[in-house]
Structure formats: structure tokens, C-alpha cells
C-alpha atoms as a PDB file:
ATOM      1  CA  UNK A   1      13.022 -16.194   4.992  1.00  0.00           C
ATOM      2  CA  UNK A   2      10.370 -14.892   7.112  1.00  0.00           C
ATOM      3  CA  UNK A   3       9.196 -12.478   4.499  1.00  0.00           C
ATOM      4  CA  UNK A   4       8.477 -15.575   2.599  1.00  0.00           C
ATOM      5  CA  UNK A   5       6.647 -16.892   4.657  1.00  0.00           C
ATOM      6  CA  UNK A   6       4.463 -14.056   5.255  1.00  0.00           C
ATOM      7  CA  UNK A   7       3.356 -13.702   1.859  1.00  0.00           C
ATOM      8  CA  UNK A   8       2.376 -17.328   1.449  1.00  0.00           C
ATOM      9  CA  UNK A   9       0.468 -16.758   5.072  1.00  0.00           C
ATOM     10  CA  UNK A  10      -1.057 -13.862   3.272  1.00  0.00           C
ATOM     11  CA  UNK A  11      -1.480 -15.791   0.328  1.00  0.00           C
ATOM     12  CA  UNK A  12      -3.745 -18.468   1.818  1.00  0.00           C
ATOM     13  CA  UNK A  13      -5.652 -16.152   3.599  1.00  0.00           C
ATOM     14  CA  UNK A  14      -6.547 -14.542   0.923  1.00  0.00           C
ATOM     15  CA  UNK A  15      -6.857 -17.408  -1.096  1.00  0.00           C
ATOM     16  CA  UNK A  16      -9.704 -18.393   1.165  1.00  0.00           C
ATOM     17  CA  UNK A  17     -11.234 -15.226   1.365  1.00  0.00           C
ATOM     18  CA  UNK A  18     -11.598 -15.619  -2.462  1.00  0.00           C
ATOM     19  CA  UNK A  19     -12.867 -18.889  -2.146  1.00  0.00           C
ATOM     20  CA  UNK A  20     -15.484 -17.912   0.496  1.00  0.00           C
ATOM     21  CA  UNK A  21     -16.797 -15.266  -1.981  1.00  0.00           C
ATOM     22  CA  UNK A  22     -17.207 -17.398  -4.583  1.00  0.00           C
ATOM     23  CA  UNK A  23     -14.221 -15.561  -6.831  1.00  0.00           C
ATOM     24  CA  UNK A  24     -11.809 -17.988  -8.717  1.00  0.00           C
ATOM     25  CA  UNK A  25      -7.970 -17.024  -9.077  1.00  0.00           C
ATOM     26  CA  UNK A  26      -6.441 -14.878 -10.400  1.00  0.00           C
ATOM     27  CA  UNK A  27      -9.530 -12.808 -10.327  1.00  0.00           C
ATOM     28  CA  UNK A  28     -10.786 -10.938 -13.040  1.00  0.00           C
ATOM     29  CA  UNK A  29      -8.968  -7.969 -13.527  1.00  0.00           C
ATOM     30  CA  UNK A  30     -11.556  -5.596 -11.857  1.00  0.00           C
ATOM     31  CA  UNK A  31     -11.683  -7.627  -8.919  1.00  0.00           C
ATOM     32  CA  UNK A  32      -7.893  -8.007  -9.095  1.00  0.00           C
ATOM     33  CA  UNK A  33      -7.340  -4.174  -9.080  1.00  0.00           C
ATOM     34  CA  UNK A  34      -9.702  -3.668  -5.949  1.00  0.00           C
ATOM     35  CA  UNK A  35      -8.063  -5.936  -3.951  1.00  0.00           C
ATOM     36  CA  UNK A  36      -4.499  -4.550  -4.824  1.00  0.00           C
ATOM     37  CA  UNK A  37      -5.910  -1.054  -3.728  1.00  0.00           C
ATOM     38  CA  UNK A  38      -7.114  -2.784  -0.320  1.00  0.00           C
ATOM     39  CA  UNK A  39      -3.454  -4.390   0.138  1.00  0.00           C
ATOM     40  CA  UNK A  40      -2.129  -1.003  -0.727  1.00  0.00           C
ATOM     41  CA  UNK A  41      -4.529   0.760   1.856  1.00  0.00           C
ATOM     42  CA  UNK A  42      -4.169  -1.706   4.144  1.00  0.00           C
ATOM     43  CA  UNK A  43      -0.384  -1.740   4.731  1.00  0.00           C
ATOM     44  CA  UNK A  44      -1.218   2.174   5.742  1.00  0.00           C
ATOM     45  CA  UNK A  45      -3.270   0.556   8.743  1.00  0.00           C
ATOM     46  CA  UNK A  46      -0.243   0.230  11.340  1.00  0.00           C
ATOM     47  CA  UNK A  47       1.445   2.976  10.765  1.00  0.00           C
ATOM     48  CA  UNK A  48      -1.646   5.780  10.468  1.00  0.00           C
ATOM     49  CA  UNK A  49      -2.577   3.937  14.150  1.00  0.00           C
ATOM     50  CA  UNK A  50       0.856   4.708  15.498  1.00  0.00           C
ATOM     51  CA  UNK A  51       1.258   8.318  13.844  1.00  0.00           C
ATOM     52  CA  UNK A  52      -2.646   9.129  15.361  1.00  0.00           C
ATOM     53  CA  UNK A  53      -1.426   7.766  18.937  1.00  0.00           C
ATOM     54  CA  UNK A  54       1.421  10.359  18.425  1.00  0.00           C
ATOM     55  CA  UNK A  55      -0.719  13.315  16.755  1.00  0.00           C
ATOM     56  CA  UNK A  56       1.244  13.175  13.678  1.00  0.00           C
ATOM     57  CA  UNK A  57      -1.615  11.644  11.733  1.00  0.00           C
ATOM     58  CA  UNK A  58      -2.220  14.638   9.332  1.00  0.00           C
ATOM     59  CA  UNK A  59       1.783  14.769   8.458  1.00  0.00           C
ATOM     60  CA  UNK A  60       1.669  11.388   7.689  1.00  0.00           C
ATOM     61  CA  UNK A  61      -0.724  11.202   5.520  1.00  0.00           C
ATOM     62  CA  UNK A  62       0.188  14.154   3.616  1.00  0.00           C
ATOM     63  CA  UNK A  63       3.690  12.584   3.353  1.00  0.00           C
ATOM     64  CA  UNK A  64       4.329   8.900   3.599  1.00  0.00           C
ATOM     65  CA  UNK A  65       0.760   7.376   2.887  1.00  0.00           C
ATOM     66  CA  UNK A  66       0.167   9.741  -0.151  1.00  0.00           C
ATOM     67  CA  UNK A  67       3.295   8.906  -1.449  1.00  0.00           C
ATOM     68  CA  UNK A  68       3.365   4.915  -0.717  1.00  0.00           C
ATOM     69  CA  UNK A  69      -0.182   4.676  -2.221  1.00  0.00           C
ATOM     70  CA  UNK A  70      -0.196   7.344  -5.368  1.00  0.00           C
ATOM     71  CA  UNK A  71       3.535   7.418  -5.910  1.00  0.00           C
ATOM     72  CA  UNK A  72       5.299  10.927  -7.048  1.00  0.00           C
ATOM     73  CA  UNK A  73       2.457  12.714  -8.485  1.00  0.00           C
ATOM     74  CA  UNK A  74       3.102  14.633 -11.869  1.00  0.00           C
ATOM     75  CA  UNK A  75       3.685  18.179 -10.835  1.00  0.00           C
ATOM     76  CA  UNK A  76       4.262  17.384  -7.602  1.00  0.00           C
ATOM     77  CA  UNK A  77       6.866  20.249  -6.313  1.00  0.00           C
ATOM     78  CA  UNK A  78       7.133  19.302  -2.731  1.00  0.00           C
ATOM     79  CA  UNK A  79       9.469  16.166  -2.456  1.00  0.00           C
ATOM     80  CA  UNK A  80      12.240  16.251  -4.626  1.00  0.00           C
ATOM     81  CA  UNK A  81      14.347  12.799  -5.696  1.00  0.00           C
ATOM     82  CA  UNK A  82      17.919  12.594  -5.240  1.00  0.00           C
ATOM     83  CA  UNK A  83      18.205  12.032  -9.081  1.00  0.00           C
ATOM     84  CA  UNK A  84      15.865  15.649  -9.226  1.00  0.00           C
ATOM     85  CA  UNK A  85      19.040  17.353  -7.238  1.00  0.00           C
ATOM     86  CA  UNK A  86      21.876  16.242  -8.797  1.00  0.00           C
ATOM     87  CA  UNK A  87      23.936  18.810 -10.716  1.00  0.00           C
ATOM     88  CA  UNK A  88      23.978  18.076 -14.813  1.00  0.00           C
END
């Protein structure tokens, strides 16, 4: 339940963030886009401030964040699914 209510807390907020820019919902798809990039950024917030505290800031983002944010990049040889290991 409580991830529930977070999203509708997140959804007012932003909801009057909108509103206080003058931007009617849904926004156009431009303006839609950027702000799923800064949700997408911003969930990286907490956890790039507790890798830095811990010096494992450049790891993290070369790992975690990259993939959270860009997903599995065509080409991308370094992390392997569990589907790309299984025996045919």
C-alpha cells in the first residue's frame, strides 16, 4: 500500500509543479519526455549520495545508474543476462 501512496504523493507534487509553470496535463509530449528523464535521473539521487560517501561513486555509475537509466545498450559486452547464458 505504501507504494501507492507514494506515487499519488508524487503525483500531486508534481501536479502542482505543473500547475505553477503554467503546463496543463498530460503535458505535451516534449515536456512529458523531459520530465520522465528528470524522474529517471532523479531516482539516481540517493543512491549516487550513498555510493560517493563510500567512494564507490565511479563503479556505480558505470554499473547500476548506466544501466537503470539507458537500459542494456546494443553491443554492450560487459553484463550478460541470465537468458544470454543459458545453454541452447
Amino acid at each position: 500500500m505504501k507504494p501507492y501512496l507514494y506515487s499519488l504523493g508524487a503525483g500531486l507534487i508534481v501536479g502542482v509543479v505543473y500547475s505553477l509553470m503554467g503546463v496543463r496535463s498530460p503535458a505535451p509530449p516534449a515536456i512529458a519526455l523531459i520530465g520522465l528523464l528528470g524522474i529517471l535521473l532523479g531516482e539516481q539521487i540517493a543512491p549516487l549520495a550513498r555510493h560517493v560517501t563510500q567512494s564507490t561513486a565511479v563503479h556505480y555509475l558505470r554499473t547500476a545508474c548506466r544501466e537503470h537509466v539507458f537500459g542494456r545498450l546494443p553491443g554492450d559486452r560487459d553484463h550478460t543476462t541470465q537468458s544470454d547464458t543459458k545453454p541452447s
